[in-house]
N, C-alpha and C. Protein backbone atom coordinates (compact mmCIF):
# COMPACT_ATOMS: atom_id res chain seq x y z
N UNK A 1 11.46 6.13 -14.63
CA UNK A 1 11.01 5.49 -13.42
C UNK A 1 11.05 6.47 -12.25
N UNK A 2 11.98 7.67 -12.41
CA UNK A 2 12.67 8.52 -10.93
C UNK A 2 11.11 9.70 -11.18
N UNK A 3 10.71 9.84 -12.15
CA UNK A 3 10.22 10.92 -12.62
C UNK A 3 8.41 10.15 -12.11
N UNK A 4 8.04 9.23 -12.25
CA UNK A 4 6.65 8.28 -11.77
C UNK A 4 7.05 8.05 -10.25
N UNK A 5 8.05 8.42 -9.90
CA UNK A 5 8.24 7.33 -8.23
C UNK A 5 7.96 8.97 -7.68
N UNK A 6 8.45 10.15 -8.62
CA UNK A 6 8.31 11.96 -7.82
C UNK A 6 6.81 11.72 -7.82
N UNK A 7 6.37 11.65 -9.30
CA UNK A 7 4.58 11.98 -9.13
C UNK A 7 3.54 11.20 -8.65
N UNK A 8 3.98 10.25 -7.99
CA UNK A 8 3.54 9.46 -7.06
C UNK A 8 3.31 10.11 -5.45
N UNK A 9 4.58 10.43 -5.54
CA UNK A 9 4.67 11.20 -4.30
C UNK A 9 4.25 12.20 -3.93
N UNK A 10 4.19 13.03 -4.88
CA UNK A 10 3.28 14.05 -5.19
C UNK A 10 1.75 14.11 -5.06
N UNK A 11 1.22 13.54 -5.54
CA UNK A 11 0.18 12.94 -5.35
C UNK A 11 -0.52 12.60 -4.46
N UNK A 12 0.35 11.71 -3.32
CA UNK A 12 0.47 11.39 -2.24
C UNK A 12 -0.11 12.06 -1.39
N UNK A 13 0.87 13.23 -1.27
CA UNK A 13 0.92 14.46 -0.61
C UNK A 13 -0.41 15.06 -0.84
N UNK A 14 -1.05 15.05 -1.84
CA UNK A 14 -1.93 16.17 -2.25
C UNK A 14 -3.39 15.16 -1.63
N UNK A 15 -3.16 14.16 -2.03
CA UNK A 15 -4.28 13.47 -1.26
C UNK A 15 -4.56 13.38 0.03
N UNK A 16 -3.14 13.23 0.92
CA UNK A 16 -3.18 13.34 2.26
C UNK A 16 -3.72 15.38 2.60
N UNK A 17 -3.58 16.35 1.84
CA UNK A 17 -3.65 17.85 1.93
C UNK A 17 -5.38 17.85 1.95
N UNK A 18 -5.67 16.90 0.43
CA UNK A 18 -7.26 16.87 0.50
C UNK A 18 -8.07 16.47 1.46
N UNK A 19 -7.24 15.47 2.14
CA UNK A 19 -8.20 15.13 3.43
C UNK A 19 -8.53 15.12 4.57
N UNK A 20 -7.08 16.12 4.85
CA UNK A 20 -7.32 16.92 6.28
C UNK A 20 -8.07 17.94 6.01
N UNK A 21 -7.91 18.85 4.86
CA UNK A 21 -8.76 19.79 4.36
C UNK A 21 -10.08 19.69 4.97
N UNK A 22 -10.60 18.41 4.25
CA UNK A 22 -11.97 18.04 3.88
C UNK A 22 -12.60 17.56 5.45
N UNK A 23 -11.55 16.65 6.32
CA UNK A 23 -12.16 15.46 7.51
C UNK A 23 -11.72 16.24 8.49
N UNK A 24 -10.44 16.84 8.74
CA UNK A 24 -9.46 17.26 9.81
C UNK A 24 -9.24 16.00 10.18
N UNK A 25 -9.33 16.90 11.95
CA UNK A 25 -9.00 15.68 12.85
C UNK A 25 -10.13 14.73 13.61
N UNK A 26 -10.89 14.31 12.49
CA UNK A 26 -12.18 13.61 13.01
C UNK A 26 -11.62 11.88 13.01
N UNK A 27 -12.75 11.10 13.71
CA UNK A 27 -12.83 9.62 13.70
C UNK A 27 -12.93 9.30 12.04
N UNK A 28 -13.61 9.91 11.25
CA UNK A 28 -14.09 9.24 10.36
C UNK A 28 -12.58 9.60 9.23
N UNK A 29 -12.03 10.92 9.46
CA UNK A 29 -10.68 10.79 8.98
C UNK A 29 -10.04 9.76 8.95
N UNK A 30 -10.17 9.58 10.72
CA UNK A 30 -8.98 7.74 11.11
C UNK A 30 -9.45 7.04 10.56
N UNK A 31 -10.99 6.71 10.38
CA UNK A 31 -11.22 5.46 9.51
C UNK A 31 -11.23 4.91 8.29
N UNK A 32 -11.29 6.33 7.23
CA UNK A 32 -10.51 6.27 6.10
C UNK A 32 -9.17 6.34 5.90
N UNK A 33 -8.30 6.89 6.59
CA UNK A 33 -6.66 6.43 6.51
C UNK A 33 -6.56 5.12 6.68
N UNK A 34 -7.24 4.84 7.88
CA UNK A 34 -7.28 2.90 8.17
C UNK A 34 -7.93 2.07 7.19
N UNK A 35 -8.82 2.28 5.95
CA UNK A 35 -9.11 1.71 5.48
C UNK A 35 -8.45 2.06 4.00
N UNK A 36 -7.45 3.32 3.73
CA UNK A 36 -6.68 3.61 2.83
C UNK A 36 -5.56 2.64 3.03
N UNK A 37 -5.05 2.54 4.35
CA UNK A 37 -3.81 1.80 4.50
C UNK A 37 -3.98 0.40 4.42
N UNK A 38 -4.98 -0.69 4.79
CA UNK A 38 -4.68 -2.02 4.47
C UNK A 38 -4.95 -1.93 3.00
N UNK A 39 -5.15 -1.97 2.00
CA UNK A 39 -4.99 -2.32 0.75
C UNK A 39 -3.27 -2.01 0.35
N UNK A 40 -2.79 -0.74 0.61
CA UNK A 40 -1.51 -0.25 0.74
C UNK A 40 -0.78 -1.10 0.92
N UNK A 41 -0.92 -1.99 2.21
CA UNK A 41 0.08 -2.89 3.26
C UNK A 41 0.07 -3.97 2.26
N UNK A 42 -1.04 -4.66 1.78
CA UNK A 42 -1.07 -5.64 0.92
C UNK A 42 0.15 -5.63 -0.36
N UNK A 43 -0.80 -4.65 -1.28
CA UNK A 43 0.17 -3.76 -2.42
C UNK A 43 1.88 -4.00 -2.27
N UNK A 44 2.17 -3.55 -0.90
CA UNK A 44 3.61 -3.43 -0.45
C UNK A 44 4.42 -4.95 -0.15
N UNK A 45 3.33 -5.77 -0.14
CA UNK A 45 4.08 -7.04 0.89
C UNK A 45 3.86 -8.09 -0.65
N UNK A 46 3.25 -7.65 -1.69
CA UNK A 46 3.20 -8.46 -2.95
C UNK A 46 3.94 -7.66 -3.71
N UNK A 47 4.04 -6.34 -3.59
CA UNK A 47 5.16 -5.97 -4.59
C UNK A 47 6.41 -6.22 -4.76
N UNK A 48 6.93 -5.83 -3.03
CA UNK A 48 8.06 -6.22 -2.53
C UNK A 48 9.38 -7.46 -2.67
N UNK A 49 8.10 -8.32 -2.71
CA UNK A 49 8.23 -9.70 -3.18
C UNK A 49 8.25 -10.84 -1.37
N UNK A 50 7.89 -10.18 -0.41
CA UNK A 50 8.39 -10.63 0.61
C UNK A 50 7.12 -11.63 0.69
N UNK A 51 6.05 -11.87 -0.03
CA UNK A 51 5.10 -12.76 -0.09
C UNK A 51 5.78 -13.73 -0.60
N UNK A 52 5.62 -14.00 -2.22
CA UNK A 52 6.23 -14.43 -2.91
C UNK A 52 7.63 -15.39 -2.80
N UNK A 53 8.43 -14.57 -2.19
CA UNK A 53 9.73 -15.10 -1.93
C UNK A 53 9.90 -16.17 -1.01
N UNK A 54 8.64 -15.97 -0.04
CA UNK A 54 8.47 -17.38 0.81
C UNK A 54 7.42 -18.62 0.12
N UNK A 55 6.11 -17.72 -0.53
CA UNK A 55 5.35 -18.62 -1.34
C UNK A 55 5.97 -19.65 -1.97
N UNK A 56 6.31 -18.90 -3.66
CA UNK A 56 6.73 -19.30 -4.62
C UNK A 56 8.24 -20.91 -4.45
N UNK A 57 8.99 -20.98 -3.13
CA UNK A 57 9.44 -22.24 -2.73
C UNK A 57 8.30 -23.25 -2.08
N UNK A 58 7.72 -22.53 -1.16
CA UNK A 58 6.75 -23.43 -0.62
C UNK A 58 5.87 -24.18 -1.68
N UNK A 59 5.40 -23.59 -2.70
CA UNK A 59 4.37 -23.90 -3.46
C UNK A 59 5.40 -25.18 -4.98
N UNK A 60 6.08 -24.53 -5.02
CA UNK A 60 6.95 -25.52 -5.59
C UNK A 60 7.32 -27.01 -5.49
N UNK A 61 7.86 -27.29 -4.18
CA UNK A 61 7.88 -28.40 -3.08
C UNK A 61 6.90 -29.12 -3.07
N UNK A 62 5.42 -28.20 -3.13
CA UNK A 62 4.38 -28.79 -2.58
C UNK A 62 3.88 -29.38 -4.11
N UNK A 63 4.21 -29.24 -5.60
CA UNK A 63 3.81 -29.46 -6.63
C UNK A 63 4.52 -30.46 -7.42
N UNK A 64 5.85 -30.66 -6.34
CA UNK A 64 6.96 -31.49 -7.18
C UNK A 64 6.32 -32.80 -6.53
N UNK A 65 5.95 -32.58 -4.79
CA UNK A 65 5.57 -34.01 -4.45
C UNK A 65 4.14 -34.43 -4.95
């Protein structure tokens, strides 16, 4: 798991290297980081479980009545 969570990161890195490379410091850079990052934010807030953890009671409650 320690060894996928490095090459992740790795990765990471190399993608963020590719695209200053490629965009710099343009608008259209910002608008692909901004459109890299909401899928991300999602990813993070369902992985996390911090969706879920409020869902999964609510939805319960709502199936028992």
């Amino acid at each position: 798991m320690t060894g996928m969570l490095f090459i992740s990161r790795i990765l990471g890195v190399a993608r963020d290297a590719l695209l200053t490379a490629l965009l710099g410091a343009t608008p259209a850079a910002d608008a692909l980081r901004a459109a890299l990052k909401i899928p991300a934010t999602i990813r993070d807030l369902l992985s996390e479980g911090a969706i879920s953890a409020a869902f999964i009671p609510a939805h319960q409650d709502q199936k028992i009545r």
